[in-house]
Protein backbone atom coordinates (compact mmCIF):
# COMPACT_ATOMS: atom_id res chain seq x y z
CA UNK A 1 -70.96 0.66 -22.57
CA UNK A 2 -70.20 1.70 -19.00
CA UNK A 3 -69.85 -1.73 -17.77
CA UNK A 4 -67.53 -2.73 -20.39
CA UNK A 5 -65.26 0.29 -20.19
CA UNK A 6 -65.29 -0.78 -16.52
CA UNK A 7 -64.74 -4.59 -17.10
CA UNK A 8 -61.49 -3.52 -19.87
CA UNK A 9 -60.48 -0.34 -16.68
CA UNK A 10 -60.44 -3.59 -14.68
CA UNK A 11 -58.80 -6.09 -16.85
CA UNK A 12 -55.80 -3.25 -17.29
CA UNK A 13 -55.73 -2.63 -13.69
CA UNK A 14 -54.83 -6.38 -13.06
CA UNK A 15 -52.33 -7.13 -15.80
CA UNK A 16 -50.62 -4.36 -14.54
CA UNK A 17 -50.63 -5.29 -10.88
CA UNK A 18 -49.31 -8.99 -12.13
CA UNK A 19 -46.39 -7.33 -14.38
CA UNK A 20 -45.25 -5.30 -11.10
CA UNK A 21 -45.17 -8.29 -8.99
CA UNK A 22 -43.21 -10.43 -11.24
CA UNK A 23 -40.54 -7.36 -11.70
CA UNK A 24 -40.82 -7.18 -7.40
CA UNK A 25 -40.36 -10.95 -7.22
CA UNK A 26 -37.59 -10.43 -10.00
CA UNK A 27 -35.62 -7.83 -8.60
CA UNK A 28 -36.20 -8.98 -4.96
CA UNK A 29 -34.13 -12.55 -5.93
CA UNK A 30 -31.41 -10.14 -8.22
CA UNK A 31 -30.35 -8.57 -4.99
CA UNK A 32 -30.40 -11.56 -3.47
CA UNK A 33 -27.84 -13.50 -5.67
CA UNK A 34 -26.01 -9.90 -5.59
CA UNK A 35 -25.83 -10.42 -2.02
CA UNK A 36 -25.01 -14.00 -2.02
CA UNK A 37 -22.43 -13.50 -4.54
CA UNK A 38 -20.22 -9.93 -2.63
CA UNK A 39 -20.17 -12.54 0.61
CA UNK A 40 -18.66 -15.16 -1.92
CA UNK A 41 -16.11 -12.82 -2.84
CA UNK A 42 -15.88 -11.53 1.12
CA UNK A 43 -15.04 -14.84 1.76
CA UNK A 44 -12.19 -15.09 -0.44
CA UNK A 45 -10.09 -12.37 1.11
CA UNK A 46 -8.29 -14.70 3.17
CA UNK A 47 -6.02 -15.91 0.45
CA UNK A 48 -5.85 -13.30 -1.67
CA UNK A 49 -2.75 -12.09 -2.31
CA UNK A 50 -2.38 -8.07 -2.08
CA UNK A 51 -0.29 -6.92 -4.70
CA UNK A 52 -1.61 -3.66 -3.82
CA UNK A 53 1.15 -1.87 -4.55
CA UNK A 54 1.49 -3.25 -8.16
CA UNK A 55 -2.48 -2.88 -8.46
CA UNK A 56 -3.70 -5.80 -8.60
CA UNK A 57 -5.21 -8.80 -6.43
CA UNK A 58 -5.81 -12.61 -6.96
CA UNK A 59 -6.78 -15.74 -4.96
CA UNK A 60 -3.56 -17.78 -4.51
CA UNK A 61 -1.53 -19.04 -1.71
CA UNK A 62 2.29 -20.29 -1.67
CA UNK A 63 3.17 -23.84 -2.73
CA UNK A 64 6.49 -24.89 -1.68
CA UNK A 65 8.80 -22.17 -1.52
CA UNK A 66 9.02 -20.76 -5.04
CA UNK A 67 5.19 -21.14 -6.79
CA UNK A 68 1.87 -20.19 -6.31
CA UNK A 69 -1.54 -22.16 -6.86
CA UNK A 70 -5.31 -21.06 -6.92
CA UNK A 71 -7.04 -20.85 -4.20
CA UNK A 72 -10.89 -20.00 -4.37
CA UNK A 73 -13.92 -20.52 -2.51
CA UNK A 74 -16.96 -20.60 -4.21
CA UNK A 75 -18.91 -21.03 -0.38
CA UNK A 76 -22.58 -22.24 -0.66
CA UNK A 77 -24.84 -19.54 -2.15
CA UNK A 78 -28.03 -21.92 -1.96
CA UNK A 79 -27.93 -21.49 1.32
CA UNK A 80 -27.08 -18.56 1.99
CA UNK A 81 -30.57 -18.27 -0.24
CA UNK A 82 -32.01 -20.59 1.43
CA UNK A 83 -31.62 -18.42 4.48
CA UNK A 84 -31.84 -14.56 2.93
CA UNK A 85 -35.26 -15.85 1.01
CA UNK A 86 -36.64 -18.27 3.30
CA UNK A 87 -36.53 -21.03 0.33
CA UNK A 88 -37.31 -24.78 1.02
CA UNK A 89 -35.76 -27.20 -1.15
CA UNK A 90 -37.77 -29.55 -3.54
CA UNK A 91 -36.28 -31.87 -5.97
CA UNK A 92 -34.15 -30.02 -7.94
CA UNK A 93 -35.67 -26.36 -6.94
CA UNK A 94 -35.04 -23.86 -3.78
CA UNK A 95 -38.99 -22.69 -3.93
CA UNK A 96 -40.26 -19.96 -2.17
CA UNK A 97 -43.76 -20.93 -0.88
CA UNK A 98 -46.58 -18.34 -0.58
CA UNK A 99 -49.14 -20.17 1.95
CA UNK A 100 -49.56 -23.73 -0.43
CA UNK A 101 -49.30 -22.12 -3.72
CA UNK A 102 -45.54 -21.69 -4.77
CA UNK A 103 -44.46 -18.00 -5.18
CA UNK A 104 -41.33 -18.72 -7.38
CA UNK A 105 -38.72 -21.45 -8.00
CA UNK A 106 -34.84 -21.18 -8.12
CA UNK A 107 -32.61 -23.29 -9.97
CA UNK A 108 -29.33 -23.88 -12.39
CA UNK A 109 -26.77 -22.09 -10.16
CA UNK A 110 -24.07 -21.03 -12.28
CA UNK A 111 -20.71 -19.58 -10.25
CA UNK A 112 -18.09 -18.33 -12.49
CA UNK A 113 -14.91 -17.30 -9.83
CA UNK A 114 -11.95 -15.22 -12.36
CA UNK A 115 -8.71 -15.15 -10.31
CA UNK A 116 -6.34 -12.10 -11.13
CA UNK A 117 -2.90 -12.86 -13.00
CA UNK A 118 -0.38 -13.16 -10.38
CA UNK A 119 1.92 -10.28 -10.72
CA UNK A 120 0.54 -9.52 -14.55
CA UNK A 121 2.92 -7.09 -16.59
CA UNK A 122 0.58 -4.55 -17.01
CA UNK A 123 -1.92 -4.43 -13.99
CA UNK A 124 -3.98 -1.77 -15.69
CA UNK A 125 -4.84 -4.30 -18.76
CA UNK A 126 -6.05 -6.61 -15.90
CA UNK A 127 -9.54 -8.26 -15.30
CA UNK A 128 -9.22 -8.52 -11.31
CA UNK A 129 -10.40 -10.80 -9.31
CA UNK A 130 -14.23 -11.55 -10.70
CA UNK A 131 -17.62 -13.58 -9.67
CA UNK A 132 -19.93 -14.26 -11.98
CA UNK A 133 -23.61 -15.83 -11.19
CA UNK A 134 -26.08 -16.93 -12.91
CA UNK A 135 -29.55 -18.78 -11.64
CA UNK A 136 -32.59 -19.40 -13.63
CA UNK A 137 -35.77 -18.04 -11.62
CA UNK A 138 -39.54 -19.04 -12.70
CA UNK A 139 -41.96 -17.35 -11.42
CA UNK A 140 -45.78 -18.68 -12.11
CA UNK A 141 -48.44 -16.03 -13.43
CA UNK A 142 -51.26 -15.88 -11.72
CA UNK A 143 -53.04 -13.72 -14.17
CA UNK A 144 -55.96 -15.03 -16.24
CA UNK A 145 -55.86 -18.48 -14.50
CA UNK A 146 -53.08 -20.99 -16.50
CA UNK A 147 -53.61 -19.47 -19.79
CA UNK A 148 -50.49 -17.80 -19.72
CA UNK A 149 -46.54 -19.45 -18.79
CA UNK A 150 -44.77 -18.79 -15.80
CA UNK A 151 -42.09 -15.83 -16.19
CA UNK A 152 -38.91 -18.53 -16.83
CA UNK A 153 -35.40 -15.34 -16.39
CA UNK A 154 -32.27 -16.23 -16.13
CA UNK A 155 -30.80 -12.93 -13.73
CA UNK A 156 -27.12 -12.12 -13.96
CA UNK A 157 -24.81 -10.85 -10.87
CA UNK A 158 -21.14 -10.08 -10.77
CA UNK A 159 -18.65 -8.14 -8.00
CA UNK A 160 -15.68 -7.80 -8.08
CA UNK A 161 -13.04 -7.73 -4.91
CA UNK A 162 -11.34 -4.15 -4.86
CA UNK A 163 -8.29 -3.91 -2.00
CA UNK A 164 -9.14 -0.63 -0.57
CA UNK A 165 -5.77 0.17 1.23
């Protein structure tokens, strides 16, 4: 009896270990895209046009001498993952290696930029200038051998660019 209280003690002990490194691993490539996404947004500042004043701010620049146009940078947030996570790319993943064995795969970028109105009429009622991401993260379980699927997320991000002054 004592050796199979031990062997279910142990059993426990290991599924729980696994569940905390998938939510590390998890959470670890959440701030990462976080991260990747506020220097998107960083990078956008140079054509945003303050309408500080009014309360709002969007991503346009001047287009003859009357109109404005969009202007947005979505940068390149692979690399920048590439770089924060030490990724490597293969095929169609960024995948993080753990000696040989692969510790988790990104993939399916999805960058959603929302520009402000330019000068809306209520700047309360208004969205502000938004970043969306979403990337699809699989992480393979190393519990009880390949019984079980990898851990297949799909982690969301957003910021938002806020004039300060």
């Amino acid at each position: 009896m004592t050796v199979a209280v031990t062997l279910v003690l142990a059993i426990l002990l290991c599924g729980a270990s696994e569940y905390m490194r998938l939510m590390i691993i998890a959470s670890g490539v959440r701030d990462a895209v976080q991260s990747a996404i506020i220097s998107t947004v960083n990078d956008n500042y140079d054509d945003v046009y303050h309408g500080v004043r009014e309360g709002y701010a969007g991503g346009y620049q001047p287009v003859g001498g009357s109109s404005w146009e969009d202007s947005l940078d979505y940068g390149d947030i692979y690399a920048y993952l590439d770089n924060t996570l030490g990724l490597q790319k293969s095929g169609g993943y960024h995948v993080k290696y753990a000696g040989e064995a692969v510790e988790f795969r990104l993939s399916g970028l999805s960058v959603d930029i929302r520009n402000a109105p330019l000068a809306p009429s209520d700047p309360a009622g208004t969205q502000g200038f938004l970043a969306d991401a979403t990337i699809r993260l699989e992480v393979p379980v190393s519990f009880a051998g390949k019984i079980l699927p990898p851990m297949r997320i799909n982690p969301r991000v957003q910021a938002r660019y806020m004039p300060l002054f």
